[in-house]
C-alpha atoms as a PDB file:
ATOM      1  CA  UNK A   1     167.976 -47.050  54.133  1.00  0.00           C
ATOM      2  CA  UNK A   2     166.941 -45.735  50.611  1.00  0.00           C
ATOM      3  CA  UNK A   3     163.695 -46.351  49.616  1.00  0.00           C
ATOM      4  CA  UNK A   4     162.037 -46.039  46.017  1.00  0.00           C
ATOM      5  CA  UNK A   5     158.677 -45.600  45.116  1.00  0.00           C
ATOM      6  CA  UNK A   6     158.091 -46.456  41.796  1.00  0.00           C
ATOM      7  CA  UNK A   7     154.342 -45.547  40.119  1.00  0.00           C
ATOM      8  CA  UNK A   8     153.696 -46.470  36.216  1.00  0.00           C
ATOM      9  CA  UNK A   9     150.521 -47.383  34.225  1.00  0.00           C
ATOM     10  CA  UNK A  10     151.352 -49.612  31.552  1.00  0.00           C
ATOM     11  CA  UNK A  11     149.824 -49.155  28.089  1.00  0.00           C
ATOM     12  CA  UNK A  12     146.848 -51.787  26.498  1.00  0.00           C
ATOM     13  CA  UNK A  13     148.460 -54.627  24.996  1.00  0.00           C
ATOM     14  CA  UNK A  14     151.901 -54.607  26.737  1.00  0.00           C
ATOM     15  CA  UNK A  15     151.502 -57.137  29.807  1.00  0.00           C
ATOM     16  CA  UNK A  16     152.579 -60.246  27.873  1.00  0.00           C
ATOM     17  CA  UNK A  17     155.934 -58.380  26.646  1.00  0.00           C
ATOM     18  CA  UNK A  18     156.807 -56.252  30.348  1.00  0.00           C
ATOM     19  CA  UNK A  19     155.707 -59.122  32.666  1.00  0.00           C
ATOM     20  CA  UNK A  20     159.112 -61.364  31.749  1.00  0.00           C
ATOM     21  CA  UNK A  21     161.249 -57.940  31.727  1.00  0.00           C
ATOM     22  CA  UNK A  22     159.746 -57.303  35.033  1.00  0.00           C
ATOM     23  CA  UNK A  23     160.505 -60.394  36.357  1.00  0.00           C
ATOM     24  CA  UNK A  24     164.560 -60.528  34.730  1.00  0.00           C
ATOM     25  CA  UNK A  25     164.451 -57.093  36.560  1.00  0.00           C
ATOM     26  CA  UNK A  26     163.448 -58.510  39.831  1.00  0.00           C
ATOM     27  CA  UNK A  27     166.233 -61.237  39.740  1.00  0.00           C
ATOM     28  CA  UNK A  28     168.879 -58.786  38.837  1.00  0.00           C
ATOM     29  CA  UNK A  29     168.188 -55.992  41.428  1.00  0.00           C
ATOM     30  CA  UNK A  30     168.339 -59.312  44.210  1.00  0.00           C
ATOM     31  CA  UNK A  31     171.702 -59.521  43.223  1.00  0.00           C
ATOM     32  CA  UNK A  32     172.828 -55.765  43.684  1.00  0.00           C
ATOM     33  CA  UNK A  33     174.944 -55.417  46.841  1.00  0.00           C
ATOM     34  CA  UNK A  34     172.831 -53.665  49.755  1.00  0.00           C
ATOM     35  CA  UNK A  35     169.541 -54.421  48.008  1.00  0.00           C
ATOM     36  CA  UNK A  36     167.027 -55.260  50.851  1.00  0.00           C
ATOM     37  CA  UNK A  37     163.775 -56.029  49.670  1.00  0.00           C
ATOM     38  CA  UNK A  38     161.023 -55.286  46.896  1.00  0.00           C
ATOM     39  CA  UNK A  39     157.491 -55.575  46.502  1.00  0.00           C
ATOM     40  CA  UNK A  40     155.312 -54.308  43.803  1.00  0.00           C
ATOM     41  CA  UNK A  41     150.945 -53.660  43.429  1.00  0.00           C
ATOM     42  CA  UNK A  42     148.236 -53.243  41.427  1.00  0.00           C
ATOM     43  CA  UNK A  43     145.416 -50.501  42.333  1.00  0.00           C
ATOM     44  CA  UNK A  44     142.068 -51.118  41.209  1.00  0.00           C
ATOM     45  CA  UNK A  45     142.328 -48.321  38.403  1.00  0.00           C
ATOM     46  CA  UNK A  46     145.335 -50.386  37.152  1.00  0.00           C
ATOM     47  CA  UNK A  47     148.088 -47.534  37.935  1.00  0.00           C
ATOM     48  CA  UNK A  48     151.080 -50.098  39.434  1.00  0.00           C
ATOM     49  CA  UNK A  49     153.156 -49.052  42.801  1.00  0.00           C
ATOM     50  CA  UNK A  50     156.572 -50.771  43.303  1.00  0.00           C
ATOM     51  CA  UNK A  51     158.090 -50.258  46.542  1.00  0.00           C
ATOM     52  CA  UNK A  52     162.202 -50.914  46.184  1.00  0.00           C
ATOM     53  CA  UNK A  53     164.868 -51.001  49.569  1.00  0.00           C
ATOM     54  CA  UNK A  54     168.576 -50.617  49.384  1.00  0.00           C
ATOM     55  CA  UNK A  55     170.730 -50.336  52.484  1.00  0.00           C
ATOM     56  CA  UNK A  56     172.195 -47.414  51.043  1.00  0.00           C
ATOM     57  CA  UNK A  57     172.662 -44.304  48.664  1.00  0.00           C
ATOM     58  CA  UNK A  58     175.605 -45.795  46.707  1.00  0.00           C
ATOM     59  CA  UNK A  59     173.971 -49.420  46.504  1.00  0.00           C
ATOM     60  CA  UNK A  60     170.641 -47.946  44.971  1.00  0.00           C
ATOM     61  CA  UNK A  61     173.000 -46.081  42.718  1.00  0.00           C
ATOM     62  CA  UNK A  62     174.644 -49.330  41.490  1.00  0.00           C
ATOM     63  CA  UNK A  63     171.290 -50.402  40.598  1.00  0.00           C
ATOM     64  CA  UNK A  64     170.103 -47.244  38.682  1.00  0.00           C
ATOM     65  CA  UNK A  65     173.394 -47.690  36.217  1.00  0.00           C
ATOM     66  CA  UNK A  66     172.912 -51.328  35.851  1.00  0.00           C
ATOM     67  CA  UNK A  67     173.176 -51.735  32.382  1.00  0.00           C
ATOM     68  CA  UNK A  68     170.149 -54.108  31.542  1.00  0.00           C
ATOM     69  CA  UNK A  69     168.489 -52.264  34.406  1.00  0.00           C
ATOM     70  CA  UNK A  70     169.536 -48.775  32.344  1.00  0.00           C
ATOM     71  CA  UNK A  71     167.931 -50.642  28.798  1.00  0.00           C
ATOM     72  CA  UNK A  72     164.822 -51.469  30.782  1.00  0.00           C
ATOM     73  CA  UNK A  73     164.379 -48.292  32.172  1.00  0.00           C
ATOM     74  CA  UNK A  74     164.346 -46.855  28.199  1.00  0.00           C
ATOM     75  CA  UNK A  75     162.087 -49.790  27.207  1.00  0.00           C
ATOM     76  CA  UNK A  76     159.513 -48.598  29.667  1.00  0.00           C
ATOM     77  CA  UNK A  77     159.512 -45.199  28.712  1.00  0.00           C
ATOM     78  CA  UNK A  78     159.191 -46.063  24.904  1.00  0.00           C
ATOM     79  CA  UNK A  79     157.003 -48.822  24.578  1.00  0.00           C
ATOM     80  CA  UNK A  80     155.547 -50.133  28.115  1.00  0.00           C
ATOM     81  CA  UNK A  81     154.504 -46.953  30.308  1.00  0.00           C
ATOM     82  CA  UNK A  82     152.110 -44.602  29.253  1.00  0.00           C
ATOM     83  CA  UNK A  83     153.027 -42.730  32.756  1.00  0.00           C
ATOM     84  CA  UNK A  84     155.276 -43.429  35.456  1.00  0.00           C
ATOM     85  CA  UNK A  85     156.900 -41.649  38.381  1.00  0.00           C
ATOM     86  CA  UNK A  86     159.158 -42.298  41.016  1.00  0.00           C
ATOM     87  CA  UNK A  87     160.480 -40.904  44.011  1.00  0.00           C
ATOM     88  CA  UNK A  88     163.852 -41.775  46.004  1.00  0.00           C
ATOM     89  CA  UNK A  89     163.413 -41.157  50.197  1.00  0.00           C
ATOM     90  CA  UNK A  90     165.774 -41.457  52.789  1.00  0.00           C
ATOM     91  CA  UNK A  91     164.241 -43.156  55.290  1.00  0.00           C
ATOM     92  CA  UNK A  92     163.690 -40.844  58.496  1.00  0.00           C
ATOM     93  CA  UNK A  93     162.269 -43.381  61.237  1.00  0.00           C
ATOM     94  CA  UNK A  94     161.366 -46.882  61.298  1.00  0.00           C
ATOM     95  CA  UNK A  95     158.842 -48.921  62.798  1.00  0.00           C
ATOM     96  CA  UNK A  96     157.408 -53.066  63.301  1.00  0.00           C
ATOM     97  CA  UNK A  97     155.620 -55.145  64.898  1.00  0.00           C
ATOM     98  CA  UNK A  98     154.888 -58.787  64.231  1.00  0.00           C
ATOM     99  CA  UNK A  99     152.335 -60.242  66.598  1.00  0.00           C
ATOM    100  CA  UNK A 100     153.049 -63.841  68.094  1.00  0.00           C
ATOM    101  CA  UNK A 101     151.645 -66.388  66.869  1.00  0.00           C
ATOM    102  CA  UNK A 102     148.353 -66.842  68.910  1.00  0.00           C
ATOM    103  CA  UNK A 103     148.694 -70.771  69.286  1.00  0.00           C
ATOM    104  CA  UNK A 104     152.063 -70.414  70.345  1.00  0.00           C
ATOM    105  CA  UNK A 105     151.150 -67.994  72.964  1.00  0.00           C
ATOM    106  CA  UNK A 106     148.006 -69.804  74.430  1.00  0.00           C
ATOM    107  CA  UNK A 107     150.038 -73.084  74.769  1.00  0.00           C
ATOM    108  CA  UNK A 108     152.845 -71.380  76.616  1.00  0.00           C
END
């Protein structure tokens, strides 16, 4: 699994233009083959963490050349982002855990 870290601070003013980009952007990266999952946040100091997983190397590649992902991408950078960073990690080891559902368990 490939996962992306994506961190950005947007500048004043630019929430009403990015937040329907941001959400075309969403849609299209569900329809890349071997996406898995994304999630984005919002720290209390406003800097904004999006957390992106692809099954693999060549299916988060497919997603960085996207074309209206590619225009996005130079959007940010010239009118939305007044910083961003990202990093791309291979993931090493994974983890969960989902507890049962406590009612469930009791009535068993």
């Amino acid at each position: 699994m490939i996962v992306t870290v994506f961190r950005n601070r947007l500048n004043p003013g630019v929430q009403d233009e990015y937040g329907p980009m941001a959400k075309l952007m969403s849609e299209l990266a569900r329809g890349i083959p071997g996406y898995i999952a994304h999630k984005g946040f919002v720290a209390e100091d406003g800097e904004r963490v999006t957390v992106v997983e692809f099954e693999s190397g060549e299916a988060m590649r497919a997603w960085r050349i996207h074309p209206e992902h590619a225009q996005a991408k130079r959007r940010g950078i010239e009118s939305f982002f007044s910083e961003y960073k990202y990093q791309i990690c291979n993931v090493i080891r994974e983890r969960s855990w989902l507890a049962k559902d406590r009612s469930e368990a009791r009535s068993a």
